[in-house]
PDB file of N, CA and C in Angstrom:
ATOM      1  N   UNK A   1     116.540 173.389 155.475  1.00  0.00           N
ATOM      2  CA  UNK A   1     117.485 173.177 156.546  1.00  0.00           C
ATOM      3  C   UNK A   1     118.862 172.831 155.981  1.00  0.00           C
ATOM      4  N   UNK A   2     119.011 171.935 154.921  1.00  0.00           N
ATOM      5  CA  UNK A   2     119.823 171.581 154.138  1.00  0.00           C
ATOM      6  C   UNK A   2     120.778 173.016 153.786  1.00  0.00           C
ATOM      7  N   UNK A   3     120.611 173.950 153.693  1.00  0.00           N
ATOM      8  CA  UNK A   3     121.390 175.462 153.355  1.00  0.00           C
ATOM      9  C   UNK A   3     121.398 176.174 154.409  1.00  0.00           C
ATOM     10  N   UNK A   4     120.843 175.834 155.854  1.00  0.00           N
ATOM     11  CA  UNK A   4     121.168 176.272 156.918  1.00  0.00           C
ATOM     12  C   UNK A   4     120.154 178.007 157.543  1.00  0.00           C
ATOM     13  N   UNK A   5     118.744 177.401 156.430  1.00  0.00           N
ATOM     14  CA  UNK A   5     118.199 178.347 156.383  1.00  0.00           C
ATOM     15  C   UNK A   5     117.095 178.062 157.656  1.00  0.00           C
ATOM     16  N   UNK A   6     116.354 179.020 158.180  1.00  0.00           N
ATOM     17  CA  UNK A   6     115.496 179.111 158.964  1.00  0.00           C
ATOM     18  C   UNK A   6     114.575 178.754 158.369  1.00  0.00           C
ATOM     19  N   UNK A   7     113.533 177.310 158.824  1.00  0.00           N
ATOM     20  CA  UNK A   7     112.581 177.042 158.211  1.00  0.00           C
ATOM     21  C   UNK A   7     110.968 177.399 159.038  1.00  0.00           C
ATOM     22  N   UNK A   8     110.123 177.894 157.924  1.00  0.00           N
ATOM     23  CA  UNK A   8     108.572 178.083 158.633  1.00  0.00           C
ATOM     24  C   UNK A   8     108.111 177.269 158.031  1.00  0.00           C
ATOM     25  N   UNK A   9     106.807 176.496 158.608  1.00  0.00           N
ATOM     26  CA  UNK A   9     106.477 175.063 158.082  1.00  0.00           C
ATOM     27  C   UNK A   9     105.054 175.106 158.981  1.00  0.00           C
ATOM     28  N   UNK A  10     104.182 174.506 158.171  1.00  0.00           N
ATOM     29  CA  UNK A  10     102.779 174.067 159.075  1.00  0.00           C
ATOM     30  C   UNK A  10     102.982 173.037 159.704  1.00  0.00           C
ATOM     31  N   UNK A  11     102.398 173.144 161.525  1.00  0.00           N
ATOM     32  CA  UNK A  11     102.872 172.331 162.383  1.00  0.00           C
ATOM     33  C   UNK A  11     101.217 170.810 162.172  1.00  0.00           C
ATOM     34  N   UNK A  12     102.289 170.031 161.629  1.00  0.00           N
ATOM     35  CA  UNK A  12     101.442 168.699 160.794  1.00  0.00           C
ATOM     36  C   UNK A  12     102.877 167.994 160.092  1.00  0.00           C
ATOM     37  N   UNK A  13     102.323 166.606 160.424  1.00  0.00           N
ATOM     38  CA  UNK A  13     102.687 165.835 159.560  1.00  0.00           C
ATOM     39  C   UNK A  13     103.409 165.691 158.197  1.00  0.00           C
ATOM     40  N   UNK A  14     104.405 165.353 157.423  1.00  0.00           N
ATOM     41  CA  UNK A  14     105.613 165.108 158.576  1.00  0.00           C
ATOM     42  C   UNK A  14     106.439 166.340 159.072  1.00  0.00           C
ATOM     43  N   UNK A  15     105.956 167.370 158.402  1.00  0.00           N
ATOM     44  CA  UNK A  15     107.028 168.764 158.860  1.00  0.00           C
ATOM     45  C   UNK A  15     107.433 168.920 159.782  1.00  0.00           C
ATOM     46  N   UNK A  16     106.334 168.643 160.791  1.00  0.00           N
ATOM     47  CA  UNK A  16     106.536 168.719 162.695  1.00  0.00           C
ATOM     48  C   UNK A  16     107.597 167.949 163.186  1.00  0.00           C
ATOM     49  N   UNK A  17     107.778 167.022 162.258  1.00  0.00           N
ATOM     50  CA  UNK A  17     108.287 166.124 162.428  1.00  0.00           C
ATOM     51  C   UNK A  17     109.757 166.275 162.430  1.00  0.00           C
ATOM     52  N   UNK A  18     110.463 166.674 161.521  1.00  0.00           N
ATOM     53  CA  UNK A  18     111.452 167.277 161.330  1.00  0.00           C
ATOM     54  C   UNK A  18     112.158 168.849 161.629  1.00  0.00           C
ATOM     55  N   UNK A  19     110.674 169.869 161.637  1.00  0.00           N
ATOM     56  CA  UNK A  19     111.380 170.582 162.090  1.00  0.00           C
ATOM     57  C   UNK A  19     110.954 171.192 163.899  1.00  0.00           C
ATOM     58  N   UNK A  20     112.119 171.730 164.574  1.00  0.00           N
ATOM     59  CA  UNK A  20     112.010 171.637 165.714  1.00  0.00           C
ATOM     60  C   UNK A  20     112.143 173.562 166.211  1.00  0.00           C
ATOM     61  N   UNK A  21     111.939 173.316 167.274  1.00  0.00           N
ATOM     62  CA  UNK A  21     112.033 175.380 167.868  1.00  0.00           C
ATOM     63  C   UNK A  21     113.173 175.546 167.718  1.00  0.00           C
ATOM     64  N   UNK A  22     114.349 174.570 167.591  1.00  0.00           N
ATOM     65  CA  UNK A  22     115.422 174.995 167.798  1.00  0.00           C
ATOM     66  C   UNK A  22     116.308 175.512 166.434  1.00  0.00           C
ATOM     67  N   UNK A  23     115.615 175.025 165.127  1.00  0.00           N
ATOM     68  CA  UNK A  23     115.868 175.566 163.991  1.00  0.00           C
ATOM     69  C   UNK A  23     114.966 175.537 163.313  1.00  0.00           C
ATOM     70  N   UNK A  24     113.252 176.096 163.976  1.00  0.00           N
ATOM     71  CA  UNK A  24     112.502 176.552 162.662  1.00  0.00           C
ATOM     72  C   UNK A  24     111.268 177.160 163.538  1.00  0.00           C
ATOM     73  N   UNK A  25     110.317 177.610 162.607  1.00  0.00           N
ATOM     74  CA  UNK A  25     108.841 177.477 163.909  1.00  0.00           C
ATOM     75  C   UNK A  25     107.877 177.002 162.619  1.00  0.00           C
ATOM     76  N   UNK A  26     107.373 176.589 163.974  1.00  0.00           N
ATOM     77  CA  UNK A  26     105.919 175.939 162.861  1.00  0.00           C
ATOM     78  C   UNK A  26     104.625 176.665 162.878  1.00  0.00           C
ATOM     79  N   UNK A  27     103.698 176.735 162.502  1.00  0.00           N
ATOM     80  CA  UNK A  27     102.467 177.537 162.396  1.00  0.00           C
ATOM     81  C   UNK A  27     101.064 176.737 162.669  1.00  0.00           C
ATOM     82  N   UNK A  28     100.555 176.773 163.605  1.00  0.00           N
ATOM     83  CA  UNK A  28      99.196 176.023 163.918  1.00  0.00           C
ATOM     84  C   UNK A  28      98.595 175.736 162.527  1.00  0.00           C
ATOM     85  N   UNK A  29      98.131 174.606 162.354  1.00  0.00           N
ATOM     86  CA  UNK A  29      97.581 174.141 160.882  1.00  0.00           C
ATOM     87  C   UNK A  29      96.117 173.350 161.970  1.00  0.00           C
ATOM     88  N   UNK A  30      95.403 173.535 160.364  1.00  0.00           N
ATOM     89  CA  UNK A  30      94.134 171.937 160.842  1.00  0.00           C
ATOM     90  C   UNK A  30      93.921 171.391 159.687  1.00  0.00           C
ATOM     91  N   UNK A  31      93.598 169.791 159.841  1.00  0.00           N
ATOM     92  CA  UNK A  31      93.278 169.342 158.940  1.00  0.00           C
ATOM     93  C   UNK A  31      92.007 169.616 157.628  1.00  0.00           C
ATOM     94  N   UNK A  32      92.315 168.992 156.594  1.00  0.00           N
ATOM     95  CA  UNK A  32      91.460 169.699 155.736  1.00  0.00           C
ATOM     96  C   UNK A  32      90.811 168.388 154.730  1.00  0.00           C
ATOM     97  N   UNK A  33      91.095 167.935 154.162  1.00  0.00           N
ATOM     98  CA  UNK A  33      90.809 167.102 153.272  1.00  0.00           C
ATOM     99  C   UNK A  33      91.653 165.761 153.079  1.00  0.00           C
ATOM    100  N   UNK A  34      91.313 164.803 152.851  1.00  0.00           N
ATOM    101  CA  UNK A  34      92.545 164.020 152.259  1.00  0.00           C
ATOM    102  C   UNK A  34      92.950 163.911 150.400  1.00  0.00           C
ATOM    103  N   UNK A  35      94.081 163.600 150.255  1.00  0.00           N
ATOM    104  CA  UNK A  35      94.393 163.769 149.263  1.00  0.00           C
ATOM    105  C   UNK A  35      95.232 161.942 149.006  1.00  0.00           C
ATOM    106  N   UNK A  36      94.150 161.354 148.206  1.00  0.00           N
ATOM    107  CA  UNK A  36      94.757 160.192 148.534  1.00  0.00           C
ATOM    108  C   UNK A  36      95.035 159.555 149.602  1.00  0.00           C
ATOM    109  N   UNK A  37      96.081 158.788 149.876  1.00  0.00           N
ATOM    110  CA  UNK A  37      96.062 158.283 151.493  1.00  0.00           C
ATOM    111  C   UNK A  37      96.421 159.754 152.255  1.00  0.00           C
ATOM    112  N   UNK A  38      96.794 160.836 151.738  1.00  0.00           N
ATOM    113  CA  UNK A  38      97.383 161.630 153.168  1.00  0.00           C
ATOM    114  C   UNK A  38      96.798 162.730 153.439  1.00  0.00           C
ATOM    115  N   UNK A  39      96.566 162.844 154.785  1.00  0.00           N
ATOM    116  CA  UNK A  39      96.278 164.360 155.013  1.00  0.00           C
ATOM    117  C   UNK A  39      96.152 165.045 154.719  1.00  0.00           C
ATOM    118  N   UNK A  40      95.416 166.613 154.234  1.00  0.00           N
ATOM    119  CA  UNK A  40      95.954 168.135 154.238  1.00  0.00           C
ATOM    120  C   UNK A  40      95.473 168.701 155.046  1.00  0.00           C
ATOM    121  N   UNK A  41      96.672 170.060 155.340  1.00  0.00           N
ATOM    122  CA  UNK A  41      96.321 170.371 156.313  1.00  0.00           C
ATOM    123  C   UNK A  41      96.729 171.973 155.599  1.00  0.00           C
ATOM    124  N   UNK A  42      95.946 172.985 156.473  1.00  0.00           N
ATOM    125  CA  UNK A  42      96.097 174.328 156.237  1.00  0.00           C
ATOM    126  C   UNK A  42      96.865 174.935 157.139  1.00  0.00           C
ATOM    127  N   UNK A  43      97.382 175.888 157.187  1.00  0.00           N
ATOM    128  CA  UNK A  43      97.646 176.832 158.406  1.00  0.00           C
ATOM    129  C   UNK A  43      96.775 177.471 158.643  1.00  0.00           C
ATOM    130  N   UNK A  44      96.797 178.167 159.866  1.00  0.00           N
ATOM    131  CA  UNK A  44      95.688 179.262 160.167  1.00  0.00           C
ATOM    132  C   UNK A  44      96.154 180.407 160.305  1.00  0.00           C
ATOM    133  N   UNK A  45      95.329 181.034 159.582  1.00  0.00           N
ATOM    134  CA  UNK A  45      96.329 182.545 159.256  1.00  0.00           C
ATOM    135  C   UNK A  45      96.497 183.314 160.254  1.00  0.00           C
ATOM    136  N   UNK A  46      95.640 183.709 161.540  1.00  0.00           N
ATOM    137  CA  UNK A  46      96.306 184.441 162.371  1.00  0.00           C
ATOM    138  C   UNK A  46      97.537 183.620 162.993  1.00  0.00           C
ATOM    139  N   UNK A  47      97.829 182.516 163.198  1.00  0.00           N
ATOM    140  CA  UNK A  47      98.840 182.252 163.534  1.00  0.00           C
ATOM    141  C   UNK A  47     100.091 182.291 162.396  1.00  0.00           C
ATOM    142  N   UNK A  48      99.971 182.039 161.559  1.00  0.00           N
ATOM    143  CA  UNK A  48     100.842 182.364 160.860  1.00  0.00           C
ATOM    144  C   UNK A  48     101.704 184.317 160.405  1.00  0.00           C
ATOM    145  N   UNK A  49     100.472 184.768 160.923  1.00  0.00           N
ATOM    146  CA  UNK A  49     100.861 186.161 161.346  1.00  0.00           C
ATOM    147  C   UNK A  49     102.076 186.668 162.491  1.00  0.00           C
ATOM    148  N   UNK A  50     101.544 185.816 163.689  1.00  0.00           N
ATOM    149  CA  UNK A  50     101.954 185.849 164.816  1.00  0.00           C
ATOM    150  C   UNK A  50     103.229 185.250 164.538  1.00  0.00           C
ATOM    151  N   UNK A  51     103.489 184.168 163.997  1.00  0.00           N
ATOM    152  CA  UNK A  51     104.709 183.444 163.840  1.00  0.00           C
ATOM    153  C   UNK A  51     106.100 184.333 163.046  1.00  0.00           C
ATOM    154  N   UNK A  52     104.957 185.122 161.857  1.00  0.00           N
ATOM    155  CA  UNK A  52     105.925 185.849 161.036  1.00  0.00           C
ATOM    156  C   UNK A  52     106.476 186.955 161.938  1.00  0.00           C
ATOM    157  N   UNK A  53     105.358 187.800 162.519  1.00  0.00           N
ATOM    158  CA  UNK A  53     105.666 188.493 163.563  1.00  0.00           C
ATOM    159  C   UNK A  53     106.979 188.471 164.432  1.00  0.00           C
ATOM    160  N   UNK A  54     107.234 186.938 164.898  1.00  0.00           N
ATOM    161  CA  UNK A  54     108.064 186.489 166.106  1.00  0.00           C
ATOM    162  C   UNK A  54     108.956 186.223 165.260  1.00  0.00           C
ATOM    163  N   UNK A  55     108.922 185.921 163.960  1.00  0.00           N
ATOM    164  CA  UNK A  55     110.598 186.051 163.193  1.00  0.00           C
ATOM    165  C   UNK A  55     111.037 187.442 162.948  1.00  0.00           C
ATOM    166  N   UNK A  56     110.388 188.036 162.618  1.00  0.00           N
ATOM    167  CA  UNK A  56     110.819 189.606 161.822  1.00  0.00           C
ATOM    168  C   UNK A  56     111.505 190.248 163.510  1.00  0.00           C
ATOM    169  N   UNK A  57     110.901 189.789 164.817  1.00  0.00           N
ATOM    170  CA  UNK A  57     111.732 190.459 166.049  1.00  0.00           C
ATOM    171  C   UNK A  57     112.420 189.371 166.506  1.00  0.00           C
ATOM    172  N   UNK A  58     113.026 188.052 166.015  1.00  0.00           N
ATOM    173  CA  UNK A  58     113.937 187.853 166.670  1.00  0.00           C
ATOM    174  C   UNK A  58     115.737 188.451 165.822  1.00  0.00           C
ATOM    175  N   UNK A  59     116.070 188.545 166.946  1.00  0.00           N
ATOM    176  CA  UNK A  59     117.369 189.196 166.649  1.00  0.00           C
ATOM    177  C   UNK A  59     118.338 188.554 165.268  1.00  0.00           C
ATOM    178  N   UNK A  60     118.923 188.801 164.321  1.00  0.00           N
ATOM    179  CA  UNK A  60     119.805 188.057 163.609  1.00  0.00           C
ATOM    180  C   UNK A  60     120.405 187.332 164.087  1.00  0.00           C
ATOM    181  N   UNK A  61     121.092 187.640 164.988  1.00  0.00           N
ATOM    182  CA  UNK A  61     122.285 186.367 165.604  1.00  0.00           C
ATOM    183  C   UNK A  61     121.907 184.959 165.882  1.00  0.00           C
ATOM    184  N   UNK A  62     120.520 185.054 166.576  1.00  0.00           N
ATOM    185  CA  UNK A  62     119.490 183.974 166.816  1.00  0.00           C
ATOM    186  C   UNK A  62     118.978 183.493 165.679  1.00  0.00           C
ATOM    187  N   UNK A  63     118.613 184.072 164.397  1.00  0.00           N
ATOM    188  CA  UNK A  63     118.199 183.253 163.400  1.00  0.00           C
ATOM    189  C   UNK A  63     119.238 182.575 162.722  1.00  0.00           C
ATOM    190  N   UNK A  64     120.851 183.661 162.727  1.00  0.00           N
ATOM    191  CA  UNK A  64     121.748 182.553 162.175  1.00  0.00           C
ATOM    192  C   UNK A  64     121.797 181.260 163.366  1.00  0.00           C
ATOM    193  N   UNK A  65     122.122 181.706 164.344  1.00  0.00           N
ATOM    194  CA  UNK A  65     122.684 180.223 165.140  1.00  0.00           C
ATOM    195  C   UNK A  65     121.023 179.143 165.079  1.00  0.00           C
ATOM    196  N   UNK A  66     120.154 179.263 164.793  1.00  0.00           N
ATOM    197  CA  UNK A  66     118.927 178.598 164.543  1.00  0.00           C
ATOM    198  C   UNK A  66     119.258 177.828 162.948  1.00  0.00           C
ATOM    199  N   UNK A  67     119.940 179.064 161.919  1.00  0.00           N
ATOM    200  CA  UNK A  67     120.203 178.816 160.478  1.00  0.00           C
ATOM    201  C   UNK A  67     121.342 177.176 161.198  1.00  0.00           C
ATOM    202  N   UNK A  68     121.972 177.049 161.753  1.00  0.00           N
ATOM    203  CA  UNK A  68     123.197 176.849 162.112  1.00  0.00           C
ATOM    204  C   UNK A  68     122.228 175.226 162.631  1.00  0.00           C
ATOM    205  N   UNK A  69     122.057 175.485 163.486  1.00  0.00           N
ATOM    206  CA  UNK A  69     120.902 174.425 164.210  1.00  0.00           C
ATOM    207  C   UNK A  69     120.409 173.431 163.126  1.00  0.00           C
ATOM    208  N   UNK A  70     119.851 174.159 161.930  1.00  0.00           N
ATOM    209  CA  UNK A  70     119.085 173.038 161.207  1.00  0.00           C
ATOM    210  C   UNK A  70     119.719 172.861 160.124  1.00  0.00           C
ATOM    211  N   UNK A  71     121.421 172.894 159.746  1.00  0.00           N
ATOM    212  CA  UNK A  71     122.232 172.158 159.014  1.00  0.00           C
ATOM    213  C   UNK A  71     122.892 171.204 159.672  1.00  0.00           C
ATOM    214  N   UNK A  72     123.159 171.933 161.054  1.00  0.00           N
ATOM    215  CA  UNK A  72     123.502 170.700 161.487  1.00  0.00           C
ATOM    216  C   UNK A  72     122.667 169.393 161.594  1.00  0.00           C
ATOM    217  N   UNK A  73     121.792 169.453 162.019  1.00  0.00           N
ATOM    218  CA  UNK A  73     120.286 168.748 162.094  1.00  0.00           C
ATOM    219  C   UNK A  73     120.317 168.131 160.644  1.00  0.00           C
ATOM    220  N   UNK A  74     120.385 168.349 159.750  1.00  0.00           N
ATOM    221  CA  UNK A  74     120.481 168.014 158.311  1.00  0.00           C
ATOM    222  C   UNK A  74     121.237 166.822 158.083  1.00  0.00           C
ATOM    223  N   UNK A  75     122.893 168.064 158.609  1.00  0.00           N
ATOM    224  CA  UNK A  75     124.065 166.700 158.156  1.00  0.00           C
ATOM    225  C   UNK A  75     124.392 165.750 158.844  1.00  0.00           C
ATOM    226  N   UNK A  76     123.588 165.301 160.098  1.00  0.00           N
ATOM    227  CA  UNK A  76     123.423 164.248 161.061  1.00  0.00           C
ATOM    228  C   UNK A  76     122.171 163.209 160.894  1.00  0.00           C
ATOM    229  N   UNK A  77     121.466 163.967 159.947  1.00  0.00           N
ATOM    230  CA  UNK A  77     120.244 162.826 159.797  1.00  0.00           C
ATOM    231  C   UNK A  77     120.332 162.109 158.579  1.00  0.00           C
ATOM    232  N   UNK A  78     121.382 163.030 157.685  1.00  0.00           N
ATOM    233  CA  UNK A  78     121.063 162.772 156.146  1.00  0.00           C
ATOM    234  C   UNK A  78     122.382 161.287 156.325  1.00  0.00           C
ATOM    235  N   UNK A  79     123.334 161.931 157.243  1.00  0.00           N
ATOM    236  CA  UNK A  79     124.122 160.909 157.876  1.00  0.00           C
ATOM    237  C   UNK A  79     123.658 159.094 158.488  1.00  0.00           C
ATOM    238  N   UNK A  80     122.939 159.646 159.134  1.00  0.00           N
ATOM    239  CA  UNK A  80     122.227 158.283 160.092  1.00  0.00           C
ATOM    240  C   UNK A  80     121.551 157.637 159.083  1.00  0.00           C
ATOM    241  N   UNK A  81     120.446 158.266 158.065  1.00  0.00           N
ATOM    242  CA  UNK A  81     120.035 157.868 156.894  1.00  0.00           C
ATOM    243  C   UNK A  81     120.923 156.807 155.923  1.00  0.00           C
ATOM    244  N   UNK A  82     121.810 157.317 155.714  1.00  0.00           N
ATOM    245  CA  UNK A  82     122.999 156.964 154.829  1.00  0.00           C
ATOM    246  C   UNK A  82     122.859 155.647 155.107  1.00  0.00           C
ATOM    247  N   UNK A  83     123.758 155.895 156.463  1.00  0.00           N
ATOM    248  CA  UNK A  83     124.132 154.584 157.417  1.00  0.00           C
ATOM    249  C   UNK A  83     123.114 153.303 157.481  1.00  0.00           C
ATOM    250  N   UNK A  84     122.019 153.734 158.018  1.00  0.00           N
ATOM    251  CA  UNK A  84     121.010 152.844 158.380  1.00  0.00           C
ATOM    252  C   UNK A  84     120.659 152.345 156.669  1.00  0.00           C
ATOM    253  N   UNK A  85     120.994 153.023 155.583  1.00  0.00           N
ATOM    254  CA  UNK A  85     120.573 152.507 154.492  1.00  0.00           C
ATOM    255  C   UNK A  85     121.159 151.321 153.716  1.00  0.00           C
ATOM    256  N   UNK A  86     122.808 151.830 154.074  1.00  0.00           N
ATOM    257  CA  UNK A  86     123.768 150.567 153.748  1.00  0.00           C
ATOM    258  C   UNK A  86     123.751 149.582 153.819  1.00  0.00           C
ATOM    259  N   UNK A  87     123.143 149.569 155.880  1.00  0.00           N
ATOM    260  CA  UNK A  87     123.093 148.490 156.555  1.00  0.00           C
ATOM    261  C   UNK A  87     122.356 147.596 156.074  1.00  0.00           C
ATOM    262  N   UNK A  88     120.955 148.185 155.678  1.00  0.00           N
ATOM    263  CA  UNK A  88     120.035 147.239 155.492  1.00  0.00           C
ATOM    264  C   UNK A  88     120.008 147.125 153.881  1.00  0.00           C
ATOM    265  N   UNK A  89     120.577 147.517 153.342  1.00  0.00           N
ATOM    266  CA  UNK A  89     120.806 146.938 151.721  1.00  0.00           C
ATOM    267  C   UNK A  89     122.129 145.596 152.012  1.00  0.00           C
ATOM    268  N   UNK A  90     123.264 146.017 152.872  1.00  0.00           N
ATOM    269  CA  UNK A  90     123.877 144.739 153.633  1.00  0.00           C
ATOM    270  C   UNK A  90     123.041 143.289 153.916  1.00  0.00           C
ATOM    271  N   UNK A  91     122.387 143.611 154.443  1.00  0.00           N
ATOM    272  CA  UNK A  91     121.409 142.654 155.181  1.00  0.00           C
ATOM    273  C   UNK A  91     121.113 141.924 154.286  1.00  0.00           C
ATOM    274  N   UNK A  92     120.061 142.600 153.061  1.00  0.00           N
ATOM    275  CA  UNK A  92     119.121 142.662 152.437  1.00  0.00           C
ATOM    276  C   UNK A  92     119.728 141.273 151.267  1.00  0.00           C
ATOM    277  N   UNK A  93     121.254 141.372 150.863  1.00  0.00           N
ATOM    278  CA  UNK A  93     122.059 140.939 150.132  1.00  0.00           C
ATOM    279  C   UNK A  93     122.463 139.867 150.244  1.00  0.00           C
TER     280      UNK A  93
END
């Protein structure tokens, strides 16, 4: 998202999390194993078909302004991040 690229991502933890319809799609996943404390999770391949599918026909213009979507999305979180980090190293001091 950071380069304003269209992201595909398995819809799980934290990916889902971050990325949204409005600059990415996600792909039905299920859980699989844990790995240490966290999750794994797979995609499932016909959906991930279907998903690739629904990128290869959406129009360019829509994947840039989507590309567009998740930099902005980027430089507003990486922002708030920042912020909220200062603060509490402020605090912290």
């Amino acid at each position: 998202m950071a380069s304003g690229s269209v992201v595909v991502s398995a819809d799980a933890p934290p990916m889902n999390e971050l990325v949204h319809e409005s600059r990415g799609y996600l792909v039905r996943s299920r859980p699989t194993t844990m790995q240490y404390l966290a999750r794994r999770y797979e995609v499932l391949p016909d959906h991930l078909d279907e998903t690739l599918n629904t990128l290869w026909d959406t129009p360019v213009e829509r994947l840039e302004e989507k590309g567009r979507e998740a930099r902005n999305w980027y430089l507003q979180n990486r922002t708030l991040f920042q912020q909220r980090l200062r603060e509490l190293l402020t605090a912290l001091l």
